[in-house]
N, C-alpha and C. Protein backbone atom coordinates (compact mmCIF):
# COMPACT_ATOMS: atom_id res chain seq x y z
N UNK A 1 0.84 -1.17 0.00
CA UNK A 1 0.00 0.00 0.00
C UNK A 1 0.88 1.23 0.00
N UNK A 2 0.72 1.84 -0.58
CA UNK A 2 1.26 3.56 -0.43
C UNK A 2 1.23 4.24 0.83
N UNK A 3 2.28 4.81 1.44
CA UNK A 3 2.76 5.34 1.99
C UNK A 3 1.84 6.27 2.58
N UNK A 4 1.42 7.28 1.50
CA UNK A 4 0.56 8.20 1.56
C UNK A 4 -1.00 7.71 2.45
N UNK A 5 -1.21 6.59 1.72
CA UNK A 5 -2.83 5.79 2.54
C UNK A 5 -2.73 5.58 3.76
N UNK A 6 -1.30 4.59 3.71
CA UNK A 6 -0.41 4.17 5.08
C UNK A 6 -0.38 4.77 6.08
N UNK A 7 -0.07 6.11 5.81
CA UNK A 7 -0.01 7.45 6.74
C UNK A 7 -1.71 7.34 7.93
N UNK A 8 -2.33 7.53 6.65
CA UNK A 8 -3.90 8.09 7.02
C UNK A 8 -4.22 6.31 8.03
N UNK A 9 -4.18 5.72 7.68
CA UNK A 9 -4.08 4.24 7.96
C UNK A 9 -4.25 3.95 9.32
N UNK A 10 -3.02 4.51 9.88
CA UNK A 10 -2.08 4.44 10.82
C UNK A 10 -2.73 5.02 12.36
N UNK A 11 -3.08 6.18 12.12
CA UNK A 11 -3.53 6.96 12.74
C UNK A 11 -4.57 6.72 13.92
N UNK A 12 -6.24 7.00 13.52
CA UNK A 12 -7.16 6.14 14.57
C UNK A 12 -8.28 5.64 13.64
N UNK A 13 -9.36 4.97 14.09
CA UNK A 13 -10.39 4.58 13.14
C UNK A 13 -11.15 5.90 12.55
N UNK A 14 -10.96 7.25 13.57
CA UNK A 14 -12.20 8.40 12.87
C UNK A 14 -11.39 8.81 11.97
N UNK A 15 -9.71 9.44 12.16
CA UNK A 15 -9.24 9.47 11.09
C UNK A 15 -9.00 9.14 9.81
N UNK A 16 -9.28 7.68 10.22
CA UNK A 16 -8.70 6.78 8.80
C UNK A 16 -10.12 6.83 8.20
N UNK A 17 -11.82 6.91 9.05
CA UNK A 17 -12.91 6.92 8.07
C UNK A 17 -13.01 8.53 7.55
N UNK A 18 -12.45 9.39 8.03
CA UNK A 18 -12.59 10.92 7.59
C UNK A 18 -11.84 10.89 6.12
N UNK A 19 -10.74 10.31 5.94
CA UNK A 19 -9.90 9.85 5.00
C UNK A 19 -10.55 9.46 3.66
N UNK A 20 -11.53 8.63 4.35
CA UNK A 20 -12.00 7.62 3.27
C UNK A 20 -12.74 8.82 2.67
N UNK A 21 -14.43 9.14 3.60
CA UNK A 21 -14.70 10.29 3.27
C UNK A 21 -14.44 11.23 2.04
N UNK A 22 -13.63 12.04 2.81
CA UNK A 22 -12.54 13.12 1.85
C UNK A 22 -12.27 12.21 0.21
N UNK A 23 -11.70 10.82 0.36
CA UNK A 23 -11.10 10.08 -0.72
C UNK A 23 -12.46 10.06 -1.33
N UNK A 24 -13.40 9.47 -1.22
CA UNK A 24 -14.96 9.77 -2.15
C UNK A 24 -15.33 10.71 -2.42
N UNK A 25 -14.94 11.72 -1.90
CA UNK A 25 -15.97 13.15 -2.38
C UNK A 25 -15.01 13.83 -3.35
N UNK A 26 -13.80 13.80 -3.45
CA UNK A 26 -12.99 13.66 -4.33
C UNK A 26 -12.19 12.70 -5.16
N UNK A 27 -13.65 11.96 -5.25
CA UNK A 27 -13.22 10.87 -6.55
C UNK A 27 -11.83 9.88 -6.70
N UNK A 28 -11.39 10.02 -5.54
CA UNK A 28 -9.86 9.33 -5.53
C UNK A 28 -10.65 7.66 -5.40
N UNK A 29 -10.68 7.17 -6.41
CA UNK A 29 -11.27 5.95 -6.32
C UNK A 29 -10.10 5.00 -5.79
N UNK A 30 -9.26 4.63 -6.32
CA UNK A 30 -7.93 3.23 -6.28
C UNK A 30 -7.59 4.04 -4.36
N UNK A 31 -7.91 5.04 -4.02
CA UNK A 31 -7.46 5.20 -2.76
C UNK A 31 -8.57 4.55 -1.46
N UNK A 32 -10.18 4.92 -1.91
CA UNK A 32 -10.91 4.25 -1.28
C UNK A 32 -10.71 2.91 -1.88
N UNK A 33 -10.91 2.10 -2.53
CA UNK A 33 -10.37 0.61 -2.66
C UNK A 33 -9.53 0.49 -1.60
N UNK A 34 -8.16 0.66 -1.40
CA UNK A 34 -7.12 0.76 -0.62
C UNK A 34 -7.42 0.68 0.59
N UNK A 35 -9.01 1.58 0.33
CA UNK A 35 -9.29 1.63 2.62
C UNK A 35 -9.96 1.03 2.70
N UNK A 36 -10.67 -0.01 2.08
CA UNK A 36 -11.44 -1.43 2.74
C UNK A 36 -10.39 -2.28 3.25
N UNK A 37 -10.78 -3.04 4.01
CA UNK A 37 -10.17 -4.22 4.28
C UNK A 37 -10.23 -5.33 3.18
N UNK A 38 -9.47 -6.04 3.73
CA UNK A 38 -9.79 -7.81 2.53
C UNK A 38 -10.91 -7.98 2.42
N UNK A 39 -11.81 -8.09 3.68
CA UNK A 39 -13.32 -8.58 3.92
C UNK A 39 -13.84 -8.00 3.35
N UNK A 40 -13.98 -6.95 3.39
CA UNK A 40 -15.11 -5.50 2.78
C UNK A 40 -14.63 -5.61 1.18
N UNK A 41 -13.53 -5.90 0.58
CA UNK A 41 -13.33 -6.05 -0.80
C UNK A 41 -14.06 -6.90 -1.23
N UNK A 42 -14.03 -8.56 -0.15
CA UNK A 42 -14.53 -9.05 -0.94
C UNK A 42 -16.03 -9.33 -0.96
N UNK A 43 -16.29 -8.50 0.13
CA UNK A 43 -18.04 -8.07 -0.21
C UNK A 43 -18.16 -7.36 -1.31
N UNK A 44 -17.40 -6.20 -1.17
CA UNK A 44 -18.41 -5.64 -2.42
C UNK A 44 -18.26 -6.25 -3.87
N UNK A 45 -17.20 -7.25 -3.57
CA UNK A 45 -17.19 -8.12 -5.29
C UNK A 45 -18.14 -8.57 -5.13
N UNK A 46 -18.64 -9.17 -4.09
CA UNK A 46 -19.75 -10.33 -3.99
C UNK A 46 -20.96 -9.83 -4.23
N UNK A 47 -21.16 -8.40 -4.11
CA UNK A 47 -22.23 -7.40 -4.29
C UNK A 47 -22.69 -7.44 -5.69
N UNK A 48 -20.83 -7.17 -6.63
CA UNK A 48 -20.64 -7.15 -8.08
C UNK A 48 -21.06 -8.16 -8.46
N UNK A 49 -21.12 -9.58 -8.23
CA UNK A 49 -21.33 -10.31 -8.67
C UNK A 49 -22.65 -10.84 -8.61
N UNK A 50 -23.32 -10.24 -7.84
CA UNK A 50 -25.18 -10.83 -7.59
C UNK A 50 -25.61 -9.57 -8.27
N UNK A 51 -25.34 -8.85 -8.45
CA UNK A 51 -25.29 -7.83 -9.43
C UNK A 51 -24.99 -7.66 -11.27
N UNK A 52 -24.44 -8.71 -11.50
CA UNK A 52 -24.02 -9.25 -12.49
C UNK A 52 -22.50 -9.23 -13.16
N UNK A 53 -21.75 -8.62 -12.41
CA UNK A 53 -20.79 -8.39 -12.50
C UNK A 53 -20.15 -10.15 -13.30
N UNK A 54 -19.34 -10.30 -14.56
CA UNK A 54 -18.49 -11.32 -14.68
C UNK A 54 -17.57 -12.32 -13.97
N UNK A 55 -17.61 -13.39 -13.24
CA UNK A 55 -17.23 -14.06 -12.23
C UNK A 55 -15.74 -14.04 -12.56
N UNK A 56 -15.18 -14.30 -13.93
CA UNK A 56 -13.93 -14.45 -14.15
C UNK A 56 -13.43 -12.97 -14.13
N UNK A 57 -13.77 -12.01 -13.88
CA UNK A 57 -13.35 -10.62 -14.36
C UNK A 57 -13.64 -10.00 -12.25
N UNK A 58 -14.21 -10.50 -11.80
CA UNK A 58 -14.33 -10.70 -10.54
C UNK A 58 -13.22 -11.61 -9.42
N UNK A 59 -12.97 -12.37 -10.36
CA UNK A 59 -11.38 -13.15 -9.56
C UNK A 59 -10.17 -12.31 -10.01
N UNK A 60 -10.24 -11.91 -11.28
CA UNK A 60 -9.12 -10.60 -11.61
C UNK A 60 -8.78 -9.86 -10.66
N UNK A 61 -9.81 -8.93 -9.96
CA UNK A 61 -10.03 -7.79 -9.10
C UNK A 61 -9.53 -8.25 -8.10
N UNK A 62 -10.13 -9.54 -7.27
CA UNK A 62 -9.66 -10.05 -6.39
C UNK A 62 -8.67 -10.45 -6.37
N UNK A 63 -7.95 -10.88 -7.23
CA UNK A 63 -6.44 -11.20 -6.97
C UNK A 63 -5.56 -10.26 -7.43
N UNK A 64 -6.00 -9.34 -7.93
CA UNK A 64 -5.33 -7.72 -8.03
C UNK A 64 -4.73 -7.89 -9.31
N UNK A 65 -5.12 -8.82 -10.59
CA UNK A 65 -4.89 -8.96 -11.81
C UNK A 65 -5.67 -8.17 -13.08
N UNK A 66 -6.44 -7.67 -12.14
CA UNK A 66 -7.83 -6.73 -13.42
C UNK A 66 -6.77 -5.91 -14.60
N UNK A 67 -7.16 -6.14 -15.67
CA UNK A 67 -6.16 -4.69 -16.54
C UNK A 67 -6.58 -3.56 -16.11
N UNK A 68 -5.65 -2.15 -16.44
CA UNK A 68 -6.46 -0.85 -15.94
C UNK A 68 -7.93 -0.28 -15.93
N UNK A 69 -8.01 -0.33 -16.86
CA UNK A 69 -9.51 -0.38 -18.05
C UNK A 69 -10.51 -0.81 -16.97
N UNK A 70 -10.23 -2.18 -16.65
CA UNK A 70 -11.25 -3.21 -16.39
C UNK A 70 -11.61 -2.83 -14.97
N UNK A 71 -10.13 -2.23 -14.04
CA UNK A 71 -10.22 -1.94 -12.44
C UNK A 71 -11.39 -0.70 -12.34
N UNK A 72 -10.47 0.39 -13.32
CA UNK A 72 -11.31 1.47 -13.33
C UNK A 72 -12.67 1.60 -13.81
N UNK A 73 -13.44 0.92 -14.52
CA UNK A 73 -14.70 0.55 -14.53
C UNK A 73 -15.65 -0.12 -13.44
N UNK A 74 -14.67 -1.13 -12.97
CA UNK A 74 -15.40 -1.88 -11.54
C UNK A 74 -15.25 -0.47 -10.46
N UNK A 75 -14.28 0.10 -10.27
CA UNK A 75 -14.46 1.13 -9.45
C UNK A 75 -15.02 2.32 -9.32
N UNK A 76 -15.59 2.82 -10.71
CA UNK A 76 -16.28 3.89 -11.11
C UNK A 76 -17.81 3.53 -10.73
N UNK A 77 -17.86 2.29 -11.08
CA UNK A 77 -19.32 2.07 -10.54
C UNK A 77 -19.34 1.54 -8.99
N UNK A 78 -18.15 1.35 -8.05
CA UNK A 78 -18.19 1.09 -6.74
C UNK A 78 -18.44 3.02 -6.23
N UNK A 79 -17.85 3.63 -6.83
CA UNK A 79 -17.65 5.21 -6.37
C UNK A 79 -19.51 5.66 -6.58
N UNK A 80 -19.92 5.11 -7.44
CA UNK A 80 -21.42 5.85 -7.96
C UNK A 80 -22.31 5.19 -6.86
N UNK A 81 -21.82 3.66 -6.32
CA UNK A 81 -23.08 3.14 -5.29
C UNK A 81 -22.46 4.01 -4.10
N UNK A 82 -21.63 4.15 -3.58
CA UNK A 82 -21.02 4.63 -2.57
C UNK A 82 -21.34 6.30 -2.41
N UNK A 83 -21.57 6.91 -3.21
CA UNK A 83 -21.96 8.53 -3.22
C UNK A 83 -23.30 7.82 -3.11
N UNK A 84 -23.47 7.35 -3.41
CA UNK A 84 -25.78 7.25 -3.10
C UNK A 84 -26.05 7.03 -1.76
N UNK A 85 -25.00 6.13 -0.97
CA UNK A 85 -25.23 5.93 0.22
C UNK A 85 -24.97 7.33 1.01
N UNK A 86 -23.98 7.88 0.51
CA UNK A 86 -23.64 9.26 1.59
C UNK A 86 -24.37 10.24 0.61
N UNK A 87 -25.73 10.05 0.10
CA UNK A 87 -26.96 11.05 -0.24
C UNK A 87 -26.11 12.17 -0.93
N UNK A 88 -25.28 11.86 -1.53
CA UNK A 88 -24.14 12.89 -2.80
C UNK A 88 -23.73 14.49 -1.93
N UNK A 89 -23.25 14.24 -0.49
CA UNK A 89 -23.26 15.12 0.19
C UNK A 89 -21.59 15.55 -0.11
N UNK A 90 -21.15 16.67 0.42
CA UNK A 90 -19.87 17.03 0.04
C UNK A 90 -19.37 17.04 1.13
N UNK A 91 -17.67 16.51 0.97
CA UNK A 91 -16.97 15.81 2.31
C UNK A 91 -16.85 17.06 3.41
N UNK A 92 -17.67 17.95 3.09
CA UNK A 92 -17.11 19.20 4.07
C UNK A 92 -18.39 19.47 5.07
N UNK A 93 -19.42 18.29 4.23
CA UNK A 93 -20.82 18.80 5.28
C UNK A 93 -20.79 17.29 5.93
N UNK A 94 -20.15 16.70 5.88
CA UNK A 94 -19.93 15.48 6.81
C UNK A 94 -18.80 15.54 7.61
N UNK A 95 -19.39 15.03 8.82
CA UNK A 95 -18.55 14.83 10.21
C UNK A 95 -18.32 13.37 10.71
N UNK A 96 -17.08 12.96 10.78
CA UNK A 96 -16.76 11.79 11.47
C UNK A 96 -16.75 11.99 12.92
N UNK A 97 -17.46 11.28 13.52
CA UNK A 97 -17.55 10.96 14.85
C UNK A 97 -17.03 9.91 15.79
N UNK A 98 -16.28 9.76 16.41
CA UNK A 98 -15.94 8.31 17.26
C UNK A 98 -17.08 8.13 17.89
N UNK A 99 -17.23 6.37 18.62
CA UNK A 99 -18.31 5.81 19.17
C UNK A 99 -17.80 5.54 20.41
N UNK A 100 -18.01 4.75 20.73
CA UNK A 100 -17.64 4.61 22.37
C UNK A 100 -16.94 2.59 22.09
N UNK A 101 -17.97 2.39 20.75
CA UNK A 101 -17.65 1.03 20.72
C UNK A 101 -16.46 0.70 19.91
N UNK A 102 -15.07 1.32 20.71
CA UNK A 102 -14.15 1.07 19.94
C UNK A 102 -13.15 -0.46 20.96
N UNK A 103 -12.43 -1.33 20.38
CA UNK A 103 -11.35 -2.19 20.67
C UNK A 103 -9.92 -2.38 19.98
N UNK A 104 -9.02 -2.97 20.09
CA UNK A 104 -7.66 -2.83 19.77
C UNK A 104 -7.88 -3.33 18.21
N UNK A 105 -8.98 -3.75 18.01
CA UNK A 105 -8.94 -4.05 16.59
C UNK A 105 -10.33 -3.82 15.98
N UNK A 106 -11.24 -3.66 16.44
CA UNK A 106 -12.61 -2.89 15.61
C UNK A 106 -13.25 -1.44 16.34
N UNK A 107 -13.72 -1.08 15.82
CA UNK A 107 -14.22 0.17 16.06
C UNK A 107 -15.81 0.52 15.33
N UNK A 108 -16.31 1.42 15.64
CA UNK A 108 -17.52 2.19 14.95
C UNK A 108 -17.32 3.47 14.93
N UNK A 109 -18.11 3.79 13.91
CA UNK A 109 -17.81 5.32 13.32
C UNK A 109 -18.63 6.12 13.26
N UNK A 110 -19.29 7.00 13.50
CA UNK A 110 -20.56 7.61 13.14
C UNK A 110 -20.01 8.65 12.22
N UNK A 111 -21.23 8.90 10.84
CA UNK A 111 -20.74 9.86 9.73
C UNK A 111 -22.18 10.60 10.00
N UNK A 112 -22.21 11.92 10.18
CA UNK A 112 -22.94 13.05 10.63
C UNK A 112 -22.96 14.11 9.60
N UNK A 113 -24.25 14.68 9.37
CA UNK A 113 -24.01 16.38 8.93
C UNK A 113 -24.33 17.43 9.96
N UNK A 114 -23.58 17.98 9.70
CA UNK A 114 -23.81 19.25 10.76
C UNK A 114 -24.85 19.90 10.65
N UNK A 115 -26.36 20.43 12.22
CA UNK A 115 -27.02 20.98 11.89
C UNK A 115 -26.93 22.35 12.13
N UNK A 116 -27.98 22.81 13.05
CA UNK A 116 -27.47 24.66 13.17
C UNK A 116 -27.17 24.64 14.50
N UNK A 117 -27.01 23.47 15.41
CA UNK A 117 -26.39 23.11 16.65
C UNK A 117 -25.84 21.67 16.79
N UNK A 118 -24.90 21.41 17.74
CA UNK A 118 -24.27 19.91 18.29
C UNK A 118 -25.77 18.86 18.30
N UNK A 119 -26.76 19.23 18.76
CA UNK A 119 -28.24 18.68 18.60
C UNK A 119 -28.74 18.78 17.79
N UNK A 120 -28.76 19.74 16.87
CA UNK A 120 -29.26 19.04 15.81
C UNK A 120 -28.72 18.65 14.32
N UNK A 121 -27.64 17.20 14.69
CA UNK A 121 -27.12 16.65 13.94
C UNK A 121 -28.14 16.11 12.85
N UNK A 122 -27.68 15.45 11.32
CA UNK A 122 -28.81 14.58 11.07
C UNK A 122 -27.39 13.10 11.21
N UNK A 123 -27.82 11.44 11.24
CA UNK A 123 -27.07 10.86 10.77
C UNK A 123 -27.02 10.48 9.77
N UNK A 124 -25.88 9.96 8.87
CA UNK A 124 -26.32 9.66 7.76
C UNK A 124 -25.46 8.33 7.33
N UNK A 125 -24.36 7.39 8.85
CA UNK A 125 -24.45 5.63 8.70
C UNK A 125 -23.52 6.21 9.85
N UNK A 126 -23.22 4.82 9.69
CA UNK A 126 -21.53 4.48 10.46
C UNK A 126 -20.72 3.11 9.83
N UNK A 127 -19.39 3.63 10.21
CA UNK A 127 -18.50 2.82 9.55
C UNK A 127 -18.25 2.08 10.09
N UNK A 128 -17.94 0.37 9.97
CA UNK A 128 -17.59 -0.62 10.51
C UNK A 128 -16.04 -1.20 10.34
N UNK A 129 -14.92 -0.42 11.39
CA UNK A 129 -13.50 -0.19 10.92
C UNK A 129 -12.81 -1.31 11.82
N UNK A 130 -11.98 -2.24 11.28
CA UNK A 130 -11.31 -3.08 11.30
C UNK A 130 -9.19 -2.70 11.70
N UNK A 131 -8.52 -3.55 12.56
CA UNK A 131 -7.04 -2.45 12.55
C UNK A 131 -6.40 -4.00 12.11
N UNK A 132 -5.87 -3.66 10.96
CA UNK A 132 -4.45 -4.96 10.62
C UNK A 132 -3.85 -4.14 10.65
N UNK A 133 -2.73 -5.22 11.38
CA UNK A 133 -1.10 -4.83 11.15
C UNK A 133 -0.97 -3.59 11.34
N UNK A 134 -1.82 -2.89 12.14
CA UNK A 134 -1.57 -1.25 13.18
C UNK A 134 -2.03 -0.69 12.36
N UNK A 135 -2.36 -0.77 11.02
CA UNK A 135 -3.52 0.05 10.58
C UNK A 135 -5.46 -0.38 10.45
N UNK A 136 -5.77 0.82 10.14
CA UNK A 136 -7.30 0.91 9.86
C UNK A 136 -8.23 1.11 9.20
N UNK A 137 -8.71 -0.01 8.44
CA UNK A 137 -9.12 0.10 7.78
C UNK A 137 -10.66 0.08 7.56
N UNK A 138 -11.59 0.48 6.33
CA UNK A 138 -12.98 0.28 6.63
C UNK A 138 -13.33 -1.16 5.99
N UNK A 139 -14.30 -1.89 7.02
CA UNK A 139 -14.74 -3.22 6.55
C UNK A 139 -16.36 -3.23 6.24
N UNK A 140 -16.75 -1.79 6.24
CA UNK A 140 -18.27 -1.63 5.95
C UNK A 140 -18.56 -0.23 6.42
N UNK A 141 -19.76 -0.03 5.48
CA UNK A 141 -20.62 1.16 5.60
C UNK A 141 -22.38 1.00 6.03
N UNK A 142 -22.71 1.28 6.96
CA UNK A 142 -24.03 0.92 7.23
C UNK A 142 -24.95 2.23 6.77
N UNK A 143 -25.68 2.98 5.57
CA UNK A 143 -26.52 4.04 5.72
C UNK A 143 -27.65 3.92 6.84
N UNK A 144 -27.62 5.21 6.86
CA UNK A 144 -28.38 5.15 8.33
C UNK A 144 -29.88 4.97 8.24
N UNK A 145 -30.40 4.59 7.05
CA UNK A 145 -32.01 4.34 6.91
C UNK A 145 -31.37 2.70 6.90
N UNK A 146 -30.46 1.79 7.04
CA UNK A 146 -30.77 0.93 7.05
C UNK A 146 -30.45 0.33 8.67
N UNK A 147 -29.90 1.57 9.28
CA UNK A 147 -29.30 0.83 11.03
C UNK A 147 -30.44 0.44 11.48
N UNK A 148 -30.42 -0.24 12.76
CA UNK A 148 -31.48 -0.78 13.45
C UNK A 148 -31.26 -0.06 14.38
């Protein structure tokens, strides 16, 4: 992984989901890829693939063999479901929040817009962040019309 991700990585779980954040709202696609975990990658192939995504063009991705072409297409349309979930908001009206339910290796995230006070937030999910190897990464996004 790059240095640069590594950095953001490293840090804590709100950081590393503010990261991600920021990395979607400015289109840095191959960087959000980068901030899932293994697991969460290979959900959302699995997503791609009940979706219709090509099974053999789906083991590509997964084993990090896709040609350019082929990555950047699977990821252009991971970036388009992923802005629908955060309601096409801009990374500057979203707030990462820590939870209380954090451990040495998972965490929760709350992603917030700011209202015209600390009370009146709206939510809009939380992140389900995972730590390998001292970094942190995201292993899911829950929108918040679907939390329980």
């Amino acid at each position: 992984m790059g240095a640069a991700v590594s950095r953001f990585l490293e840090e804590s779980p709100e950081y590393a989901a503010q990261r991600f954040v920021d990395a979607l709202a400015w289109g840095e696609h191959r960087v959000v890829w980068l901030m899932f975990s293994a697991d969460g990658r290979r959900r959302i192939i699995d997503v791609g693939i009940a979706a219709g995504l090509d099974r053999v063009l789906a083991d590509r991705i997964a084993n990090d063999s896709a040609e350019p072409s082929e990555m950047d297409e699977f990821l252009s349309s991971l970036m388009h479901g992923l802005r629908a979930d955060f309601e096409n908001l801009s990374s500057e009206r979203l707030i990462v929040e820590p939870t209380d339910l954090v451990t040495e290796t998972s965490a929760l995230v709350d992603v917030v817009t700011p209202g015209f006070t600390p009370l009146h937030r709206w939510p809009i999910g939380q992140f389900q962040m995972v730590r390998r190897d001292a970094e942190w990464f995201v292993e899911s996004f829950k929108p918040h019309r679907t939390l329980s």
